[in-house]
N, C-alpha and C. Protein backbone atom coordinates (compact mmCIF):
# COMPACT_ATOMS: atom_id res chain seq x y z
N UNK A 1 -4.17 39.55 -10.76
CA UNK A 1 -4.46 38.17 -11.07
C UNK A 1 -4.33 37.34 -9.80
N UNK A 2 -5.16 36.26 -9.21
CA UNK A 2 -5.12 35.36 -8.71
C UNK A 2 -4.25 34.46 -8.45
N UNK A 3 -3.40 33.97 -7.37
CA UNK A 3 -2.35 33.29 -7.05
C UNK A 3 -3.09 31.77 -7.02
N UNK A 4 -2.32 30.88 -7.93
CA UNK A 4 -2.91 29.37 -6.89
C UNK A 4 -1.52 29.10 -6.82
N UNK A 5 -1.00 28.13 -5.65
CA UNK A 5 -0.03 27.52 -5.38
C UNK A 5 0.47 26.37 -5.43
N UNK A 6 1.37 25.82 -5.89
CA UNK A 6 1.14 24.61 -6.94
C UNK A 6 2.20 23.64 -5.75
N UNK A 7 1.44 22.43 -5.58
CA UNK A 7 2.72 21.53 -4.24
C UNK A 7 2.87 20.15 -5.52
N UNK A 8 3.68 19.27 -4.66
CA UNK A 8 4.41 18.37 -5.51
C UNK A 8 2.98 17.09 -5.54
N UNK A 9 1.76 17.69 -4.87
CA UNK A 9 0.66 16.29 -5.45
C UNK A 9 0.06 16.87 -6.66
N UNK A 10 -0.14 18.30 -6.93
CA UNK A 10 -0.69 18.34 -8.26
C UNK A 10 0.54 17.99 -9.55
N UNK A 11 1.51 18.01 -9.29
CA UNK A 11 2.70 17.63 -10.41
C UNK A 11 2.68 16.36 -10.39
N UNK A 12 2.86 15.27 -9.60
CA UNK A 12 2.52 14.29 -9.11
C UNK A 12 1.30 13.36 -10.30
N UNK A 13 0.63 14.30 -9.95
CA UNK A 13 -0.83 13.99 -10.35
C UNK A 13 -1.26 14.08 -12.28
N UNK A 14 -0.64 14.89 -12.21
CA UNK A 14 -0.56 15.43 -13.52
C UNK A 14 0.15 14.24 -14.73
N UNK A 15 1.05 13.13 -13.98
CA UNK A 15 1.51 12.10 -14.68
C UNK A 15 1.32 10.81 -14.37
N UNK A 16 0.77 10.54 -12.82
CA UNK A 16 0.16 9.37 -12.12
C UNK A 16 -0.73 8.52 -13.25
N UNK A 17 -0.04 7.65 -13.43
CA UNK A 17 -0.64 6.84 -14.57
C UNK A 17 -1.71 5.61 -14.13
N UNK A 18 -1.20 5.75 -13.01
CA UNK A 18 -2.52 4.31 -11.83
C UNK A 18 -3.48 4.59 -11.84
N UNK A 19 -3.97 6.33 -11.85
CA UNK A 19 -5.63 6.36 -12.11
C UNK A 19 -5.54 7.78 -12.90
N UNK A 20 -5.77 6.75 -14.44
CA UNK A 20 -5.80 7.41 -15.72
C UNK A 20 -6.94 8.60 -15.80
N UNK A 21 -7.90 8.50 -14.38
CA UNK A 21 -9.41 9.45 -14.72
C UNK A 21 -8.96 10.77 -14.03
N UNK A 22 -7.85 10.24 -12.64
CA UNK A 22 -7.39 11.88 -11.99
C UNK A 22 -6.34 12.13 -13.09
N UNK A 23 -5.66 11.73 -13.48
CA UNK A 23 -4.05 12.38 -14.56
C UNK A 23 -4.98 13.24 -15.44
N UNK A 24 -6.12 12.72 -15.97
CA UNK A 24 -6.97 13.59 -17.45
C UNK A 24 -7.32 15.04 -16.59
N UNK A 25 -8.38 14.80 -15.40
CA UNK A 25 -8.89 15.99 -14.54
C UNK A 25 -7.69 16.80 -14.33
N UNK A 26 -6.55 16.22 -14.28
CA UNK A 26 -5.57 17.35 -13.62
C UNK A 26 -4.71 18.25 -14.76
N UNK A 27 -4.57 17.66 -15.65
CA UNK A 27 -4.51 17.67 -16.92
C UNK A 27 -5.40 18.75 -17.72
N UNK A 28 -6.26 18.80 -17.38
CA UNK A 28 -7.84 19.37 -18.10
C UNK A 28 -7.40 20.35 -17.00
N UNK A 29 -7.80 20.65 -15.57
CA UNK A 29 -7.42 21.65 -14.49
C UNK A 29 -6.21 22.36 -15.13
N UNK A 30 -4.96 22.02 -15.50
CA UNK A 30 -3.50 22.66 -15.50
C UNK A 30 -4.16 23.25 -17.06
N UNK A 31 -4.64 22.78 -18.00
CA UNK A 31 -4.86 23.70 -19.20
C UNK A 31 -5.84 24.86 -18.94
N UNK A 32 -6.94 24.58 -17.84
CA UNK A 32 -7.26 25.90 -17.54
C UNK A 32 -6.74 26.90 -16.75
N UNK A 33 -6.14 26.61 -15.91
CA UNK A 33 -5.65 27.84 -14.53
C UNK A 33 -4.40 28.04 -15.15
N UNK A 34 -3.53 27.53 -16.01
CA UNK A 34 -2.22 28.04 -16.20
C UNK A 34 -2.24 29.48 -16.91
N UNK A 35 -3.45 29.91 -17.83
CA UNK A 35 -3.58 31.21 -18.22
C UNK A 35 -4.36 31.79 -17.62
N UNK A 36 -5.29 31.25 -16.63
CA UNK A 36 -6.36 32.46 -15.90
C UNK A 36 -5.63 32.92 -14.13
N UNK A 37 -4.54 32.17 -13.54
CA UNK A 37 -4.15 32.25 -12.65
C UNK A 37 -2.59 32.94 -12.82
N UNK A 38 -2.15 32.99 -11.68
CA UNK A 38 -0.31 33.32 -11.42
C UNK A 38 -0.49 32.14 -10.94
N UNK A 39 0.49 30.98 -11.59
CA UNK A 39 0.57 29.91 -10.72
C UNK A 39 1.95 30.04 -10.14
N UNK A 40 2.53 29.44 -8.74
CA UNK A 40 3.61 29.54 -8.17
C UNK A 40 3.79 28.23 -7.45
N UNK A 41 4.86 28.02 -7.17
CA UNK A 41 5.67 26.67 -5.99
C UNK A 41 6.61 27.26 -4.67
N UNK A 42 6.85 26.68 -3.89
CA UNK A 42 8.08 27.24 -3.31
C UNK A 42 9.10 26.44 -3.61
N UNK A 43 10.51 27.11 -3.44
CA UNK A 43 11.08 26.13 -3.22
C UNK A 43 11.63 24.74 -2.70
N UNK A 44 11.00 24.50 -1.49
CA UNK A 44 10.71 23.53 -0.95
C UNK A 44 9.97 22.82 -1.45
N UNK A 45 8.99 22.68 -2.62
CA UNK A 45 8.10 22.21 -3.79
C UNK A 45 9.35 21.42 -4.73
N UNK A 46 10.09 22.48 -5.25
CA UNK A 46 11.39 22.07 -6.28
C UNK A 46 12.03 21.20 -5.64
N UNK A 47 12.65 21.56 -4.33
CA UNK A 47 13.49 19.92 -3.83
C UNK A 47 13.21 19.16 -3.60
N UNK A 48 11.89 18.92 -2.87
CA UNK A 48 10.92 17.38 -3.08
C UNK A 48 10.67 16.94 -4.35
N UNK A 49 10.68 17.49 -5.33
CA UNK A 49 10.63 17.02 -6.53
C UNK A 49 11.53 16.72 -7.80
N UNK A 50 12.72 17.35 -6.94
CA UNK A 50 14.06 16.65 -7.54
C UNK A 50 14.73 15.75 -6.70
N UNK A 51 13.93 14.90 -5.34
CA UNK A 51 13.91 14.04 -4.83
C UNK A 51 13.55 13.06 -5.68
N UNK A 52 12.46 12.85 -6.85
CA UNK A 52 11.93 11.63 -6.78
C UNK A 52 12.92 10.98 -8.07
N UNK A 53 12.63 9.50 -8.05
CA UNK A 53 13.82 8.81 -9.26
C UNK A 53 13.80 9.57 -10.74
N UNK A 54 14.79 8.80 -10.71
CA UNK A 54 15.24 9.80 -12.32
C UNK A 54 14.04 9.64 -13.44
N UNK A 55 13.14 8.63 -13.29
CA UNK A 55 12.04 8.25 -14.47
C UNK A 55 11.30 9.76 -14.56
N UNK A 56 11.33 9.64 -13.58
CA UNK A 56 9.98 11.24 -13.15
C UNK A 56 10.13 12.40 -13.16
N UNK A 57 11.79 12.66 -12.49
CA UNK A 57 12.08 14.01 -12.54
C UNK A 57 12.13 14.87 -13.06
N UNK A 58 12.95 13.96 -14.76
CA UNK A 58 12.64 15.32 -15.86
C UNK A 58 11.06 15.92 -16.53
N UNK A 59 10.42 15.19 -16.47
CA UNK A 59 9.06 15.17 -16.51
C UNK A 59 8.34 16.30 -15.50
N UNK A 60 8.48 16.03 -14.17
CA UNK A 60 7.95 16.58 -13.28
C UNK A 60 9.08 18.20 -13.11
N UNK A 61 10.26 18.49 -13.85
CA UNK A 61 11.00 19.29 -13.52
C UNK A 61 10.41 20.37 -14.73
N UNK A 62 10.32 19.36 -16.14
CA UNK A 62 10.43 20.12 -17.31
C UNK A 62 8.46 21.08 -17.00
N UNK A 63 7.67 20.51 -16.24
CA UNK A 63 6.09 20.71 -16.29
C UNK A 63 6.45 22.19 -15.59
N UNK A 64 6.95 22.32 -14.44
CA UNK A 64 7.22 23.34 -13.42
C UNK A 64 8.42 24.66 -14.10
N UNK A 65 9.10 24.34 -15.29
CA UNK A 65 10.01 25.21 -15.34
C UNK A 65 9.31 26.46 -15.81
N UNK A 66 8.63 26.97 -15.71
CA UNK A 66 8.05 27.98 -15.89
C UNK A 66 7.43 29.06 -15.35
N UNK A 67 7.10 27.93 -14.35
CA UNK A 67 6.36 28.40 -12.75
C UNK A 67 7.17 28.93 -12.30
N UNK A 68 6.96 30.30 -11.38
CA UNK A 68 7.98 31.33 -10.63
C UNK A 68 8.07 30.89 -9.45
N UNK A 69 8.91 30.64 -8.54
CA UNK A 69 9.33 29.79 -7.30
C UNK A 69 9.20 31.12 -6.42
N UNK A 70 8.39 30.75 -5.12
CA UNK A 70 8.32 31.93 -4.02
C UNK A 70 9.57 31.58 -2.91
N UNK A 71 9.99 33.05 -2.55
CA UNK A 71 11.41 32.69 -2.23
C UNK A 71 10.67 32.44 -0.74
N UNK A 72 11.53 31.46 -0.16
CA UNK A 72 11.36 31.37 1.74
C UNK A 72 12.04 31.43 2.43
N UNK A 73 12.25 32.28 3.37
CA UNK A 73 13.66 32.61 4.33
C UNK A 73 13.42 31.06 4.72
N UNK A 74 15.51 31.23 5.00
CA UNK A 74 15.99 30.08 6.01
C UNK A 74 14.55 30.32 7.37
N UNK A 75 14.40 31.25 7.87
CA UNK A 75 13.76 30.79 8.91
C UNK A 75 12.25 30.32 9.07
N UNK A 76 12.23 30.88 7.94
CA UNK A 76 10.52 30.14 7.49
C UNK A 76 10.34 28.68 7.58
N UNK A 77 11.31 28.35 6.02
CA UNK A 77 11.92 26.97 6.15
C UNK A 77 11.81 26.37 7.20
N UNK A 78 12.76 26.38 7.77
CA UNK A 78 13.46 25.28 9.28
C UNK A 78 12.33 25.33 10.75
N UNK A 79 11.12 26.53 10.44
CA UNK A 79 10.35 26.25 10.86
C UNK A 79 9.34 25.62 10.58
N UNK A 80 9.01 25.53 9.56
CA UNK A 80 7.95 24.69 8.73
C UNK A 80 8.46 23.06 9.05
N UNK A 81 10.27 22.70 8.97
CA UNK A 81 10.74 21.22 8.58
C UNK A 81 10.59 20.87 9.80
N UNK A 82 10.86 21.78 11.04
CA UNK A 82 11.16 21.13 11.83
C UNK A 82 10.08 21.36 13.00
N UNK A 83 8.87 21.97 12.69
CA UNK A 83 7.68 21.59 13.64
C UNK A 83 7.15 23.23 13.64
């Protein structure tokens, strides 16, 4: 099966209520690829997104709990954060 990789603008997006026409498309997108794909995040996905205020988080936490998190070495990481 097919990997897509899921970052914190399609979760984002998926509840963005300012433009009601992308939330439906993304919406309509997540009901199709969630059974025809492996969808995944990294972890670095999960902590930006238990960054944002509390209105959103459980929302944006409860959409993802399902999704399998790809693990990333510390050195992957700290290379990616830091250039």
């Amino acid at each position: 099966m097919e990997r897509i990789y899921l970052d914190t603008s399609v979760v984002s997006a998926y509840f963005d209520t300012r433009i009601p026409y992308q939330r439906d498309l993304t919406r309509e997108w997540w009901d199709l690829v969630k059974f025809s794909y492996e969808l995944c995040l990294s972890m670095v996905t999960v902590m930006e997104l238990e960054r944002v205020d509390e209105s959103k988080k459980t929302d944006f936490l409860s959409l993802i709990k399902e999704v399998p998190v790809l693990e990333v070495s510390k050195e992957r990481f700290f290379r990616q954060k830091c250039g």
